[in-house]
C-alpha atoms as a PDB file:
ATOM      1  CA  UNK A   1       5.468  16.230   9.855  1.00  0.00           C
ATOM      2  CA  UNK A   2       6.241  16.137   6.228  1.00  0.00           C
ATOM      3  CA  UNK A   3       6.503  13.384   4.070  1.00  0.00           C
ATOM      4  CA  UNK A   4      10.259  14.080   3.093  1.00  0.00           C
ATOM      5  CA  UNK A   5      11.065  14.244   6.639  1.00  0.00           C
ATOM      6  CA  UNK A   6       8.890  11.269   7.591  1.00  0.00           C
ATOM      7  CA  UNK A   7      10.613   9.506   4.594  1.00  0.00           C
ATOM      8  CA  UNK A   8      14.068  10.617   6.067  1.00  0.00           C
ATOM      9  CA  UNK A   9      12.816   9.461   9.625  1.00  0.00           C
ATOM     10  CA  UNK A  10      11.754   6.069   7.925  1.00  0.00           C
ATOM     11  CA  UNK A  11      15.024   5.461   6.093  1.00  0.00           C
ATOM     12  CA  UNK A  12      17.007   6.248   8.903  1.00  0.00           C
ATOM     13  CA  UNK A  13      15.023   3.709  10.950  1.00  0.00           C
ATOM     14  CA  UNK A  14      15.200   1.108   8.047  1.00  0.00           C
ATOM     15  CA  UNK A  15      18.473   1.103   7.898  1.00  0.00           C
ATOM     16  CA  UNK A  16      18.568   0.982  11.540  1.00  0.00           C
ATOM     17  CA  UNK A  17      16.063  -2.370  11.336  1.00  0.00           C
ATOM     18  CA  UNK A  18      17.648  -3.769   8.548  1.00  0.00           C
ATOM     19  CA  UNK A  19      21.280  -4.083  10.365  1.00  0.00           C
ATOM     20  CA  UNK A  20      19.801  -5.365  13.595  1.00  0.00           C
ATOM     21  CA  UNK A  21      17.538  -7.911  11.673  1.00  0.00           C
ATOM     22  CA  UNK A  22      20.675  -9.303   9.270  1.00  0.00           C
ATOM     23  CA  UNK A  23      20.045  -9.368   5.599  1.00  0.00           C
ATOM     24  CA  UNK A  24      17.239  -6.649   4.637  1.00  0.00           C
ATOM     25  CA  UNK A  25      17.487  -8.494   0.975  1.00  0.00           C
ATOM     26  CA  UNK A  26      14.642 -10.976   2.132  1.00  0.00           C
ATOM     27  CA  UNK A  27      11.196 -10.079   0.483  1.00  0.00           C
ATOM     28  CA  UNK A  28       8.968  -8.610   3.274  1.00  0.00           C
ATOM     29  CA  UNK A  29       6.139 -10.475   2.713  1.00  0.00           C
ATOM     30  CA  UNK A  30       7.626 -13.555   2.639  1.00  0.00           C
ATOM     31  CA  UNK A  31       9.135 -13.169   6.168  1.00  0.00           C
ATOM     32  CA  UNK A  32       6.117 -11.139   7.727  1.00  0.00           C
ATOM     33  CA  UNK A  33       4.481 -12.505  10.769  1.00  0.00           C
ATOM     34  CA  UNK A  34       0.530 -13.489  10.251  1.00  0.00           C
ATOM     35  CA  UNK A  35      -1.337 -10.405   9.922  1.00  0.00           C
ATOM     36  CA  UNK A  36      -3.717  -9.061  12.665  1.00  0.00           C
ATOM     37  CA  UNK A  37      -4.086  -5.542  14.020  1.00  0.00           C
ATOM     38  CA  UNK A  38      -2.087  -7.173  17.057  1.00  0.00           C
ATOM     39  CA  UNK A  39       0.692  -8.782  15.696  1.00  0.00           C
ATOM     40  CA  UNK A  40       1.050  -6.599  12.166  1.00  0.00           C
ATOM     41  CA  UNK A  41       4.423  -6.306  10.908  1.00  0.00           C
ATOM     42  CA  UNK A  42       6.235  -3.002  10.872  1.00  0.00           C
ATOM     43  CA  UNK A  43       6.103  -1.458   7.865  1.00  0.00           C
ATOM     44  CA  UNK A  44       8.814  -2.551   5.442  1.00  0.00           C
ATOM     45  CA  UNK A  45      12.201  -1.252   5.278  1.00  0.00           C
ATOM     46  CA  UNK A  46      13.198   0.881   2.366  1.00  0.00           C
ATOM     47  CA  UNK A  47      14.407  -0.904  -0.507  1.00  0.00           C
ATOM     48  CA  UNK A  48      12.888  -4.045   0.698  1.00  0.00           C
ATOM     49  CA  UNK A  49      11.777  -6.734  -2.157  1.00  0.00           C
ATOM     50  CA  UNK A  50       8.013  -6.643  -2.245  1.00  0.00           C
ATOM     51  CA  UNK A  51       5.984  -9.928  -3.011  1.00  0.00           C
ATOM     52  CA  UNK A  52       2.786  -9.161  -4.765  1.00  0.00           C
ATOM     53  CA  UNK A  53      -0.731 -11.235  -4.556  1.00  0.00           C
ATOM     54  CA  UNK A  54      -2.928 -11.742  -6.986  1.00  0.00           C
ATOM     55  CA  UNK A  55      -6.235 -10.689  -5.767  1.00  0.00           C
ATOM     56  CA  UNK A  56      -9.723 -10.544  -6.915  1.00  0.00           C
ATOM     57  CA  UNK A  57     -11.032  -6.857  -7.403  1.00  0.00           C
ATOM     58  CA  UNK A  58     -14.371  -5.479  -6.502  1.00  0.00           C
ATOM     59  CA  UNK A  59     -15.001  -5.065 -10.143  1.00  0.00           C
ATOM     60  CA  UNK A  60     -14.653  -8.985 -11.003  1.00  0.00           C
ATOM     61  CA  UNK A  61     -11.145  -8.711 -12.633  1.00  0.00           C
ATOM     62  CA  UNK A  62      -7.536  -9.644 -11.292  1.00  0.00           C
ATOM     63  CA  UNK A  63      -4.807  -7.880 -10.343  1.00  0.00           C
ATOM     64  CA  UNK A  64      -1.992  -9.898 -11.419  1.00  0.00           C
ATOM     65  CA  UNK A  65       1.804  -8.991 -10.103  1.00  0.00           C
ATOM     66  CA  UNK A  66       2.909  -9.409 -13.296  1.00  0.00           C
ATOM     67  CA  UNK A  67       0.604  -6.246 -14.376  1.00  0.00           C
ATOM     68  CA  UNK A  68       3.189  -4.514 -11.937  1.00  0.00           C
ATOM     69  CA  UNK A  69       6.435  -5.567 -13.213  1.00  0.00           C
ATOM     70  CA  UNK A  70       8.439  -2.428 -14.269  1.00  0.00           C
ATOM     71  CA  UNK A  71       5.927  -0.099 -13.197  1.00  0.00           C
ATOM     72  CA  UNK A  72       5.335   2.104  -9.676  1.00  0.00           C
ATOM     73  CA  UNK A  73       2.817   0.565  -7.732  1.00  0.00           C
ATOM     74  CA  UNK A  74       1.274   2.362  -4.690  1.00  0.00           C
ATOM     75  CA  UNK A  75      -0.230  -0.382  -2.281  1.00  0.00           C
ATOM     76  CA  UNK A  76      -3.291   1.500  -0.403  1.00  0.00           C
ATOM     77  CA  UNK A  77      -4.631  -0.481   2.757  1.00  0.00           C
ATOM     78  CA  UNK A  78      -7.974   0.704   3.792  1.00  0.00           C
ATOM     79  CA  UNK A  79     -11.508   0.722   5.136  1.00  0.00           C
ATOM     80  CA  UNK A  80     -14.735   2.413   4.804  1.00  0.00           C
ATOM     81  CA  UNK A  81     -15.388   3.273   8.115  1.00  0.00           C
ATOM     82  CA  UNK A  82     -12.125   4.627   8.806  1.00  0.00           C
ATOM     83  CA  UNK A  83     -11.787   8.895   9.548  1.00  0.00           C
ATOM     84  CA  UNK A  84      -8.118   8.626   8.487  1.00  0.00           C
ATOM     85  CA  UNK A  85      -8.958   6.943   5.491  1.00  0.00           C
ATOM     86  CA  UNK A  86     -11.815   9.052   4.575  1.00  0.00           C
ATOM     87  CA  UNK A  87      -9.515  11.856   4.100  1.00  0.00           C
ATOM     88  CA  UNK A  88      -7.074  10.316   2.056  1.00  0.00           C
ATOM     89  CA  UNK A  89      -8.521   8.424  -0.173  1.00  0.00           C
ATOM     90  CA  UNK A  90      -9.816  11.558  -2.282  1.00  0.00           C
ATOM     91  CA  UNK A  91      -6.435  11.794  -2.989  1.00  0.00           C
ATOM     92  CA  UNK A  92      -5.509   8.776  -3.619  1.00  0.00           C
ATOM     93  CA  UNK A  93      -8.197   9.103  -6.417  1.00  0.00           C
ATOM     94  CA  UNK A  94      -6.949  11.824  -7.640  1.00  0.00           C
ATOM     95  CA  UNK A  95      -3.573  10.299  -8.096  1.00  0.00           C
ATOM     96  CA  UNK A  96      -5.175   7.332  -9.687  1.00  0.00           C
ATOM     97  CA  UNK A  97      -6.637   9.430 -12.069  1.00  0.00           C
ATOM     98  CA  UNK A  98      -3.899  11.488 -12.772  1.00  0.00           C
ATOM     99  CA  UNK A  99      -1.044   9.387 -12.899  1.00  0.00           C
ATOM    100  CA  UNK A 100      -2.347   6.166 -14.318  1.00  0.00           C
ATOM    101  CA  UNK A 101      -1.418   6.958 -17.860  1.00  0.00           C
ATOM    102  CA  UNK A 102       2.035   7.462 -17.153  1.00  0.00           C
ATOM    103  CA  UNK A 103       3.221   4.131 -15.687  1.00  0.00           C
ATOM    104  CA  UNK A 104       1.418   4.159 -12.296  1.00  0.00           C
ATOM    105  CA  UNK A 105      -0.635   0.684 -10.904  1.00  0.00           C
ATOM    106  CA  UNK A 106      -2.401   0.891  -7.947  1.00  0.00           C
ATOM    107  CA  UNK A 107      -3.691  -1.267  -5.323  1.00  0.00           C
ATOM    108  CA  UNK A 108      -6.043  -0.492  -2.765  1.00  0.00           C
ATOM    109  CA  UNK A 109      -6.866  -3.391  -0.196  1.00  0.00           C
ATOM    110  CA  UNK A 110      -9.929  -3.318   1.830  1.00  0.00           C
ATOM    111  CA  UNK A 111      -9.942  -4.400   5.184  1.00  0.00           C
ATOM    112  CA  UNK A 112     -13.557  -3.914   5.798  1.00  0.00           C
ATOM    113  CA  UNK A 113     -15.181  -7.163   6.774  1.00  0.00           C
ATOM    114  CA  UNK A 114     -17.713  -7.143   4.852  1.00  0.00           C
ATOM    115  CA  UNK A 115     -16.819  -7.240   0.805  1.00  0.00           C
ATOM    116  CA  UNK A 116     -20.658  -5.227   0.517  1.00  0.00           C
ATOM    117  CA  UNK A 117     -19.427  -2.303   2.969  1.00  0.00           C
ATOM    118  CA  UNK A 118     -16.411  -1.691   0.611  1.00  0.00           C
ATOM    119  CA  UNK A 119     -18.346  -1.998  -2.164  1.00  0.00           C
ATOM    120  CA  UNK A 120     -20.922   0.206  -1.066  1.00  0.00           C
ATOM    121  CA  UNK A 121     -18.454   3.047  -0.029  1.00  0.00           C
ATOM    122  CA  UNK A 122     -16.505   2.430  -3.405  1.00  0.00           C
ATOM    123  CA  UNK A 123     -19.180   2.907  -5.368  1.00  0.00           C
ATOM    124  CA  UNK A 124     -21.225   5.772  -3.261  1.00  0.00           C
ATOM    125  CA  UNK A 125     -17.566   7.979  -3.490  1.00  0.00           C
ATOM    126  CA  UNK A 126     -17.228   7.426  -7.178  1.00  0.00           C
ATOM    127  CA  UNK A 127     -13.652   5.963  -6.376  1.00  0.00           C
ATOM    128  CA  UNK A 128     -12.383   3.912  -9.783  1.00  0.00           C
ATOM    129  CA  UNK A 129      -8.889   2.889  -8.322  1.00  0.00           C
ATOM    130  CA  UNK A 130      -8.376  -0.819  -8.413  1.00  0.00           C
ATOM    131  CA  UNK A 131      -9.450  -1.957  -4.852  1.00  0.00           C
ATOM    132  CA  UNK A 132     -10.057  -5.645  -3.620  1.00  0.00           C
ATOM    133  CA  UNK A 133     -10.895  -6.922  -0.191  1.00  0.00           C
ATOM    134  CA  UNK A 134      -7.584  -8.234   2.007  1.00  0.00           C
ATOM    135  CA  UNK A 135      -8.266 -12.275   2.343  1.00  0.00           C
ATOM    136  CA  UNK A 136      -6.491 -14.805   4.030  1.00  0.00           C
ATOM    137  CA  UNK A 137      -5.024 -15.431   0.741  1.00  0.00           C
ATOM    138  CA  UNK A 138      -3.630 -11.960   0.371  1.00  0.00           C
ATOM    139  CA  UNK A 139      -2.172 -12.090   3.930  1.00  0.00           C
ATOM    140  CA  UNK A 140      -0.090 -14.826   3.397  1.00  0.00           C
ATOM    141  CA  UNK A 141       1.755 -13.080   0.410  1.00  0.00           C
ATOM    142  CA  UNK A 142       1.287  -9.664   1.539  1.00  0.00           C
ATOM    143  CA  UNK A 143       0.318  -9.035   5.235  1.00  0.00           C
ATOM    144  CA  UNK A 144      -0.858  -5.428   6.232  1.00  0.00           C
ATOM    145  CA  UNK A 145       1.439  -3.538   8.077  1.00  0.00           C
ATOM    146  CA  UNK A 146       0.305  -2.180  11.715  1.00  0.00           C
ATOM    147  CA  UNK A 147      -2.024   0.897  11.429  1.00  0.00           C
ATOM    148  CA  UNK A 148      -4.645   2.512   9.492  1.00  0.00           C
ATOM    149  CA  UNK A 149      -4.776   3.833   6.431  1.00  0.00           C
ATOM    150  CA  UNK A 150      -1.333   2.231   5.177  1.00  0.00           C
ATOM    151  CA  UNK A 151       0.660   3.653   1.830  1.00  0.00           C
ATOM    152  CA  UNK A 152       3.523   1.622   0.479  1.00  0.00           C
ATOM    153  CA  UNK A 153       5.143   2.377  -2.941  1.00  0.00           C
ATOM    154  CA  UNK A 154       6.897  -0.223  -4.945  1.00  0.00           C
ATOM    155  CA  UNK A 155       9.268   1.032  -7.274  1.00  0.00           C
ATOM    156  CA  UNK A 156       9.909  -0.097 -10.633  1.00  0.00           C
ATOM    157  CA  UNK A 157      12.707  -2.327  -9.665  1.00  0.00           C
ATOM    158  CA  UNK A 158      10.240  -4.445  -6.958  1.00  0.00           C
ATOM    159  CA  UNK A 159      11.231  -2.993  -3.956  1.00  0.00           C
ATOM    160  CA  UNK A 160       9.917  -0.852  -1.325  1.00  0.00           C
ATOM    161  CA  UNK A 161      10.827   3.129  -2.092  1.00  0.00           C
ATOM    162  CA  UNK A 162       7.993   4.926   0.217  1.00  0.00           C
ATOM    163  CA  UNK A 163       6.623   3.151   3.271  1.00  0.00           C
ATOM    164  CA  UNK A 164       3.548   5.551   5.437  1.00  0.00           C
ATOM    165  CA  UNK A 165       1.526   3.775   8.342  1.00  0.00           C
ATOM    166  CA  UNK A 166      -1.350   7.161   8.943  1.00  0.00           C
ATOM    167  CA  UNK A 167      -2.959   9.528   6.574  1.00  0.00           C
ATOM    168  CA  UNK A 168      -1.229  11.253   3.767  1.00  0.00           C
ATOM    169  CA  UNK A 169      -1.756  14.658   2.841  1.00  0.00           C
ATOM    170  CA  UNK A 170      -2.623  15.446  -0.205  1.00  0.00           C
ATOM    171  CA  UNK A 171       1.420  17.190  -1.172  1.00  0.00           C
ATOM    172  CA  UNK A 172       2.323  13.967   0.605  1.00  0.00           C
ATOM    173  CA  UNK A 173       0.671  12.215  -2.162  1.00  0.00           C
ATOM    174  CA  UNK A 174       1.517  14.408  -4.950  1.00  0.00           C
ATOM    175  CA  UNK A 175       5.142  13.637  -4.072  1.00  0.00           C
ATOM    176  CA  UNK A 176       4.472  10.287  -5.139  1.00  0.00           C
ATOM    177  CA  UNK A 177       4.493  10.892  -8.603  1.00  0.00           C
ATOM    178  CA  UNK A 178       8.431  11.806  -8.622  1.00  0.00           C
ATOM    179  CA  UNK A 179       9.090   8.176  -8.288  1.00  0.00           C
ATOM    180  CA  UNK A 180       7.023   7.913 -11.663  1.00  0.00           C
END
């Protein structure tokens, strides 16, 4: 299925959530359920406010939200042994390295368990796309939705514009850049 009908699907089903649950105003991670594989939120509803974390990247520095304020920021939940993953995250990369420039932040969250694995896989793929490891920290600001690898974009104005629980293709992730 394609990512504009996906993204149609999603919207639809937002919309749909976002009546039934009241006020879809509420920042999602503020009103997210504890984060395990389990009990994972949904993903977000489109044009839901979405609370940043600061987090501690693999490379020592820190992702601060305010380094995302006014800009598109694709959120990229991942791990190093996942297939899914394995296959999108060349593209992600690519998008990283394409896009950065032109008012794109990224942040890719590791949910490996070990910060070394993650590392290792980082490092062994070439991947420079700011990643950091998911903490109990992170979850309480920003828990990870349900499934595996997990894509949300946060447009300029805060909220929630693109919202993908599975892999991407790559056009899927080209299409990312119109929100640039």
């Amino acid at each position: 299925m394609g990512l504009l009908r996906r993204h149609l699907l999603a919207s639809v089903a937002a919309t749909a959530g976002a009546a039934a649950l009241g006020s879809s105003d509420k920042a999602w991670a503020q009103t997210a359920p504890p984060s395990s594989e389990a009990h994972a939120p949904p993903l977000p509803a489109l044009g839901t406010p979405l609370v940043l974390p600061q987090v501690t990247l693999f490379d020592g520095s820190i992702f601060r939200p305010a380094i995302a304020e006014g800009q598109v920021l694709v959120l990229y939940w991942w791990a190093s042994w996942c297939p899914y993953c394995a296959l999108q995250s060349p593209e992600m990369e690519k998008l990283w390295r394409e896009r950065r420039g032109q008012g794109l932040q990224m942040l890719a969250l590791s949910v490996d368990r070990r910060r070394e694995d993650a590392m290792a896989h980082l490092q062994k793929k070439a991947y420079t796309f700011p990643a950091g490891l998911v903490t109990p920290d992170v979850v309480k600001i920003l828990p990870k939705p349900k499934g595996l690898p997990v894509t949300l974009v946060r447009g300029r104005d805060g909220r929630v514009v693109l919202a993908e629980a599975g892999q991407m293709f790559a056009e899927d992730i080209e299409m990312i850049a119109k929100f640039l």
